[in-house]
C-alpha atoms as a PDB file:
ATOM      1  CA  UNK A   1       0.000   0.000   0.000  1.00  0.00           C
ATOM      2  CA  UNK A   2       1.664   3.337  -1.154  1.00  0.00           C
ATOM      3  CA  UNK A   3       1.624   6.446   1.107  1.00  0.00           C
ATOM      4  CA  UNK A   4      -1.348   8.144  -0.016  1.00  0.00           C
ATOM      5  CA  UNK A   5      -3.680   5.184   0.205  1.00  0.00           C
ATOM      6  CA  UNK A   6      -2.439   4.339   3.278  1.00  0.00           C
ATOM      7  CA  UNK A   7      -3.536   7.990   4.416  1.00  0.00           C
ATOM      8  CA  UNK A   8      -7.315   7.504   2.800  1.00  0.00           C
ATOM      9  CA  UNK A   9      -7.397   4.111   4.621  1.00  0.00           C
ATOM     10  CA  UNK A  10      -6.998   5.867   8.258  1.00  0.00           C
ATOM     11  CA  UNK A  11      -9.966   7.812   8.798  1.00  0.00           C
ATOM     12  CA  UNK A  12      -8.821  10.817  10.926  1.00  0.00           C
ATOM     13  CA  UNK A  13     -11.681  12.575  12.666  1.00  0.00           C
ATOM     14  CA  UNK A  14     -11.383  16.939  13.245  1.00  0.00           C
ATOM     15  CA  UNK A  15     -10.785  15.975  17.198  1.00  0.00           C
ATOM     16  CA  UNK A  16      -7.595  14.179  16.373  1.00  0.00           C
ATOM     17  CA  UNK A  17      -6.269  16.216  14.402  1.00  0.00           C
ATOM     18  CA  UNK A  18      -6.494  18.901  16.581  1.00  0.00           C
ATOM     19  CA  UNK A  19      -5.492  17.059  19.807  1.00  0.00           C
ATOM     20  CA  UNK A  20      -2.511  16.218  17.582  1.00  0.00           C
ATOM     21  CA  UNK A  21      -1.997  19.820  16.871  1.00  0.00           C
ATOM     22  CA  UNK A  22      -2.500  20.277  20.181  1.00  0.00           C
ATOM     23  CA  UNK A  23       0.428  18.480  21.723  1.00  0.00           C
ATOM     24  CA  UNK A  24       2.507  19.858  19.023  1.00  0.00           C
ATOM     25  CA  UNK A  25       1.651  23.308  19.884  1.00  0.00           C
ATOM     26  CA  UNK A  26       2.676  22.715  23.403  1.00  0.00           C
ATOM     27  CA  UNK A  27       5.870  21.170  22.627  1.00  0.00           C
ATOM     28  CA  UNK A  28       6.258  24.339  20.946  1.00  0.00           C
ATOM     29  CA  UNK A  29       5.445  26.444  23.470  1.00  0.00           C
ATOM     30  CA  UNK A  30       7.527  25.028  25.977  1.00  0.00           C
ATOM     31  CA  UNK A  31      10.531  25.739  23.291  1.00  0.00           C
ATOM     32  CA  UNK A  32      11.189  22.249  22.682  1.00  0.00           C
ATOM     33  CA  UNK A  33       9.389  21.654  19.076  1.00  0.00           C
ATOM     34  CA  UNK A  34      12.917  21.656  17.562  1.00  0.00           C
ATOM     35  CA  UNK A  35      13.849  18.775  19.410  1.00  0.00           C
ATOM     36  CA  UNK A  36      11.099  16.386  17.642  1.00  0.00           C
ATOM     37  CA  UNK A  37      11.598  15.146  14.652  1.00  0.00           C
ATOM     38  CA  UNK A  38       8.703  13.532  13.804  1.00  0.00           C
ATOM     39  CA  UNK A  39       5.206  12.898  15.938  1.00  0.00           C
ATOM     40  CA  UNK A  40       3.426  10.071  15.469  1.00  0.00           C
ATOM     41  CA  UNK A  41      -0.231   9.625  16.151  1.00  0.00           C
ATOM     42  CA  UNK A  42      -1.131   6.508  18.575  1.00  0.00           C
ATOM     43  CA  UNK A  43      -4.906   6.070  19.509  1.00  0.00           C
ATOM     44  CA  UNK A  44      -7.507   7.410  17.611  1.00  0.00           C
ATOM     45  CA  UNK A  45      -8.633  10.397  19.331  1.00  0.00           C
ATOM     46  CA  UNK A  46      -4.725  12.012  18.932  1.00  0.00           C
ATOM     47  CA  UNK A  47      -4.246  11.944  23.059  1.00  0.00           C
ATOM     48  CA  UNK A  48      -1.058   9.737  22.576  1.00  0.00           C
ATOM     49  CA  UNK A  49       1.585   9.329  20.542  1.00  0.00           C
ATOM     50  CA  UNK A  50       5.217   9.557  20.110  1.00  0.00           C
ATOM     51  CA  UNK A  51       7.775  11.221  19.527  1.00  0.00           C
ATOM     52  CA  UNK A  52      11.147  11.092  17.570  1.00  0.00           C
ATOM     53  CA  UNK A  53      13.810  13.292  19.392  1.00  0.00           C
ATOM     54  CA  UNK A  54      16.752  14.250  16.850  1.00  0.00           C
ATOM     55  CA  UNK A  55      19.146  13.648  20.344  1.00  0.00           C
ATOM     56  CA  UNK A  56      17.172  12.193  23.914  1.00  0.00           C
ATOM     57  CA  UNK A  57      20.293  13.404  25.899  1.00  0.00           C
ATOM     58  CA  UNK A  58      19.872  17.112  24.914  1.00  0.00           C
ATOM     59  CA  UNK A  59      15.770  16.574  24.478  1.00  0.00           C
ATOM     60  CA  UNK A  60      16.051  15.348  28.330  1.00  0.00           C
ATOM     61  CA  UNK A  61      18.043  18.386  29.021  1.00  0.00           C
ATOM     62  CA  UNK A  62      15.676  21.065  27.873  1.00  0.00           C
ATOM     63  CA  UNK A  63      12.612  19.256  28.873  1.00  0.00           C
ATOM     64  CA  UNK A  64      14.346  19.656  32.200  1.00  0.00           C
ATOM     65  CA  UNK A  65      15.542  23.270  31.733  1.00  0.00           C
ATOM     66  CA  UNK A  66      12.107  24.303  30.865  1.00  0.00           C
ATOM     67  CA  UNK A  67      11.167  24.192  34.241  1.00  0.00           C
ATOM     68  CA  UNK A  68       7.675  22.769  34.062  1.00  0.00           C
ATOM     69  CA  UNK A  69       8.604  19.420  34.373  1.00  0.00           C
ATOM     70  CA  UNK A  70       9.499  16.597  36.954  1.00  0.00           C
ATOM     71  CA  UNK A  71      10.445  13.282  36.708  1.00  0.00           C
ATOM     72  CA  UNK A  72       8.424  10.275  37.892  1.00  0.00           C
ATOM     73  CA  UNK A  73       8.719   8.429  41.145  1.00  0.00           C
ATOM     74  CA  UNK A  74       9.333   4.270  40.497  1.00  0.00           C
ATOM     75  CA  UNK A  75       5.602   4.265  42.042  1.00  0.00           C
ATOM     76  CA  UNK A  76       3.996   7.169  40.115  1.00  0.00           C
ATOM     77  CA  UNK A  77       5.859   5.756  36.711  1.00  0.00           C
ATOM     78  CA  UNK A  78       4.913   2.083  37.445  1.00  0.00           C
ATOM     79  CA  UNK A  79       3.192   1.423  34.047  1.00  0.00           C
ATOM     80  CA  UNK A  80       5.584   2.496  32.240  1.00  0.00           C
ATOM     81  CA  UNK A  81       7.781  -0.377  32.215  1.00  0.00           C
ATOM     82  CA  UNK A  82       9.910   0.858  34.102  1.00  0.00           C
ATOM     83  CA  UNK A  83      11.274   3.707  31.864  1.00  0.00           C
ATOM     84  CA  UNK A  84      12.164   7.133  32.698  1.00  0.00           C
ATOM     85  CA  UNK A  85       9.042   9.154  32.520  1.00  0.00           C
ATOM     86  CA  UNK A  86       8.452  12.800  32.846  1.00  0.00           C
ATOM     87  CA  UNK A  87       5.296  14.677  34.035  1.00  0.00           C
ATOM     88  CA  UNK A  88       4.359  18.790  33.075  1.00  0.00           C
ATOM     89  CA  UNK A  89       3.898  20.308  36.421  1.00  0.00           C
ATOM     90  CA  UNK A  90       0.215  20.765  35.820  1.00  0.00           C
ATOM     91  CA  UNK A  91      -1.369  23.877  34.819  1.00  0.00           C
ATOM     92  CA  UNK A  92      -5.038  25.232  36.738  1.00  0.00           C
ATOM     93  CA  UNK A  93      -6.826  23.206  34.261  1.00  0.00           C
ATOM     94  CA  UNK A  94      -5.032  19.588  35.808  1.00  0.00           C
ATOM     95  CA  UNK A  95      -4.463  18.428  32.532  1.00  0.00           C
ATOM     96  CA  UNK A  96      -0.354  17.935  31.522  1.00  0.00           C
ATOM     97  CA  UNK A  97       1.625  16.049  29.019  1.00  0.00           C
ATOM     98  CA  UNK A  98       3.539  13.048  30.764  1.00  0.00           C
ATOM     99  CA  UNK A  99       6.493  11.773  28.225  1.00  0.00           C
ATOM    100  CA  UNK A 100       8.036   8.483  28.679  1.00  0.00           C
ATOM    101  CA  UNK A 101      11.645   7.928  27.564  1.00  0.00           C
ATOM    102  CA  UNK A 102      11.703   4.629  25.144  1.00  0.00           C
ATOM    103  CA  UNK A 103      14.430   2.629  23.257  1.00  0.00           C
ATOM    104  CA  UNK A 104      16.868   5.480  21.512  1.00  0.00           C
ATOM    105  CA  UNK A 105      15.367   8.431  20.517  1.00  0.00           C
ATOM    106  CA  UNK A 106      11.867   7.592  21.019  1.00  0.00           C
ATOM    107  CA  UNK A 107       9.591   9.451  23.337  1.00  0.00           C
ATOM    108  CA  UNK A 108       5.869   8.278  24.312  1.00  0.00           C
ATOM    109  CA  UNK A 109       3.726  11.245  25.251  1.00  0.00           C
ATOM    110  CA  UNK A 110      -0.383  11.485  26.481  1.00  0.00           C
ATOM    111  CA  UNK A 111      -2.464  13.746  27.511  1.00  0.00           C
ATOM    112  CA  UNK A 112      -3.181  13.178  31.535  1.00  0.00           C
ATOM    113  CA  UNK A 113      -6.154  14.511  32.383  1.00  0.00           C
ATOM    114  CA  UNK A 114      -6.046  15.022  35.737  1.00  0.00           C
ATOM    115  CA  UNK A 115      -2.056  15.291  36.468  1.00  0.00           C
ATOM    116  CA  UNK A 116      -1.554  14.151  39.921  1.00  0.00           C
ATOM    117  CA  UNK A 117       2.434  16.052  39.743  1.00  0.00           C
ATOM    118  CA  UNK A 118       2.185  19.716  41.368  1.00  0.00           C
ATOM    119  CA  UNK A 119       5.714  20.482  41.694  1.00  0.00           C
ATOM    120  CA  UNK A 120       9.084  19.349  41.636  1.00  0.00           C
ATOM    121  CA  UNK A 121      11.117  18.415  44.962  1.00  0.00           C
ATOM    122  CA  UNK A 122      14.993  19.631  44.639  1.00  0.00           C
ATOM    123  CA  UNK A 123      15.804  16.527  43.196  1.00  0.00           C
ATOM    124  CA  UNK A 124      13.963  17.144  40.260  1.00  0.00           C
ATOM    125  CA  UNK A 125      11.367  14.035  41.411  1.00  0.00           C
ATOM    126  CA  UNK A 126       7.661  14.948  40.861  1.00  0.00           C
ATOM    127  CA  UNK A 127       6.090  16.260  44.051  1.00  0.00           C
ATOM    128  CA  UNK A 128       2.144  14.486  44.012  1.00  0.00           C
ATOM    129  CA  UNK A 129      -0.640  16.018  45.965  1.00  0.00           C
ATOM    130  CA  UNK A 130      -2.783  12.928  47.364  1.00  0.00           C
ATOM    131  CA  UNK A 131      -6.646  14.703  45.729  1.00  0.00           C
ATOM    132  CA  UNK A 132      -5.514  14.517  42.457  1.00  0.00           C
ATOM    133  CA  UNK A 133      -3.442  11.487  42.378  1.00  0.00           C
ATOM    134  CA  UNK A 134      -6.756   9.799  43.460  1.00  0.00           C
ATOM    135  CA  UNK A 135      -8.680  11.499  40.978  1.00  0.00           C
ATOM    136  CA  UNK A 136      -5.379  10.776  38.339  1.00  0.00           C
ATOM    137  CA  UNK A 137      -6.256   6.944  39.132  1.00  0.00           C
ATOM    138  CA  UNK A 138      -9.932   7.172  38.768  1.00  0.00           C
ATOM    139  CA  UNK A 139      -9.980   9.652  35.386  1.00  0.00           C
ATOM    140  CA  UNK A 140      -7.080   8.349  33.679  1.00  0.00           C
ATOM    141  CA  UNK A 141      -5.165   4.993  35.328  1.00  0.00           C
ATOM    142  CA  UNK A 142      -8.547   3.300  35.523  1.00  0.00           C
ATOM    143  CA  UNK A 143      -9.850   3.911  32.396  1.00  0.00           C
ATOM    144  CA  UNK A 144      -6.833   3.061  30.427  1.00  0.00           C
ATOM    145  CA  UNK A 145      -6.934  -0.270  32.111  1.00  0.00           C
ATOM    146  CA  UNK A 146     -10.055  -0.981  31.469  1.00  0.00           C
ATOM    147  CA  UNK A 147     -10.234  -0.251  27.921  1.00  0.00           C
ATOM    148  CA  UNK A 148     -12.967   1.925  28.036  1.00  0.00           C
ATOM    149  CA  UNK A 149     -13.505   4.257  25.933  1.00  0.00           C
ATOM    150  CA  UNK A 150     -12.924   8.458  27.383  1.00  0.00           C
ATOM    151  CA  UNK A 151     -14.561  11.816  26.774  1.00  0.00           C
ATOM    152  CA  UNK A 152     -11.729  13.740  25.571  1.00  0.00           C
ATOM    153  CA  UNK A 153     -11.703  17.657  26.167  1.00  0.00           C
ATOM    154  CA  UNK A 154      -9.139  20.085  24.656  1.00  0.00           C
ATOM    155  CA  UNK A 155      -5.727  19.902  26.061  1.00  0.00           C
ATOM    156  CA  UNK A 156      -6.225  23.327  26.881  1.00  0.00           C
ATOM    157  CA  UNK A 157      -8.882  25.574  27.119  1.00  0.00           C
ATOM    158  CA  UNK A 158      -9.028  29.687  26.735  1.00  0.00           C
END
């Protein structure tokens, strides 16, 4: 199947692609769009994909340097397979992108929708706040696990 029928085969809805869009844009935002490579789309409302980094060590670095990041606990990045993973501190709204280092320079990245990271300790480890890691399990963990299917709302909202 060339490219272009391969494209007609995947219906892509206006939600994705702006969910897509979305995650780009904040990528962008947080000055780290030149970084990536290329995006790829996983799931078929946009909320995940991931990410080619043109170098993780120096991605890594200005993820960090942006200062609206933290890295996960073991416990908080337990399905993750035990990579690295990296949570936005989360903005009012309590949704954040959480990024998951992979095999070479391949980065995961979703949409949380309720983050359950409010700050970062000295270390650089996520700091949780107990409310919204229980609502975190209940919104997001839960539902993944169970395979149902989520109302997805803007990454973020004006």
């Amino acid at each position: 199947m060339n490219e272009e029928a391969a494209r007609e085969a995947m219906p892509v809805d206006p939600e994705t692609i702006l969910r897509t869009a979305a995650i780009y844009q904040r990528l962008d935002s947080l000055g780290l769009r030149d970084h990536v490579r290329c995006l790829f789309l996983r799931g078929r409302d946009g909320s995940t994909g991931a990410l080619v980094v043109d170098d993780r060590t120096r991605f890594l670095k200005a993820l960090r340097a942006t200062g609206c990041f933290c890295e996960d606990s073991p416990r908080g990045g337990m399905l993750h397979g035990g990579r690295r993973s990296f949570r936005e501190i989360a903005p009012d709204t309590g949704e954040a992108l959480h990024l998951s280092v992979a095999a070479g320079d391949y980065v995961w990245v979703h949409v949380d929708h309720v983050s359950p990271s409010v700050g970062a300790r000295s270390d650089g480890r996520c700091r949780y706040e107990r409310r919204r890691a229980a609502a975190h399990i209940r919104r997001d963990v839960v539902q993944l696990l169970l395979g149902s299917p989520r109302h997805r709302r803007p990454l973020y909202h004006k």
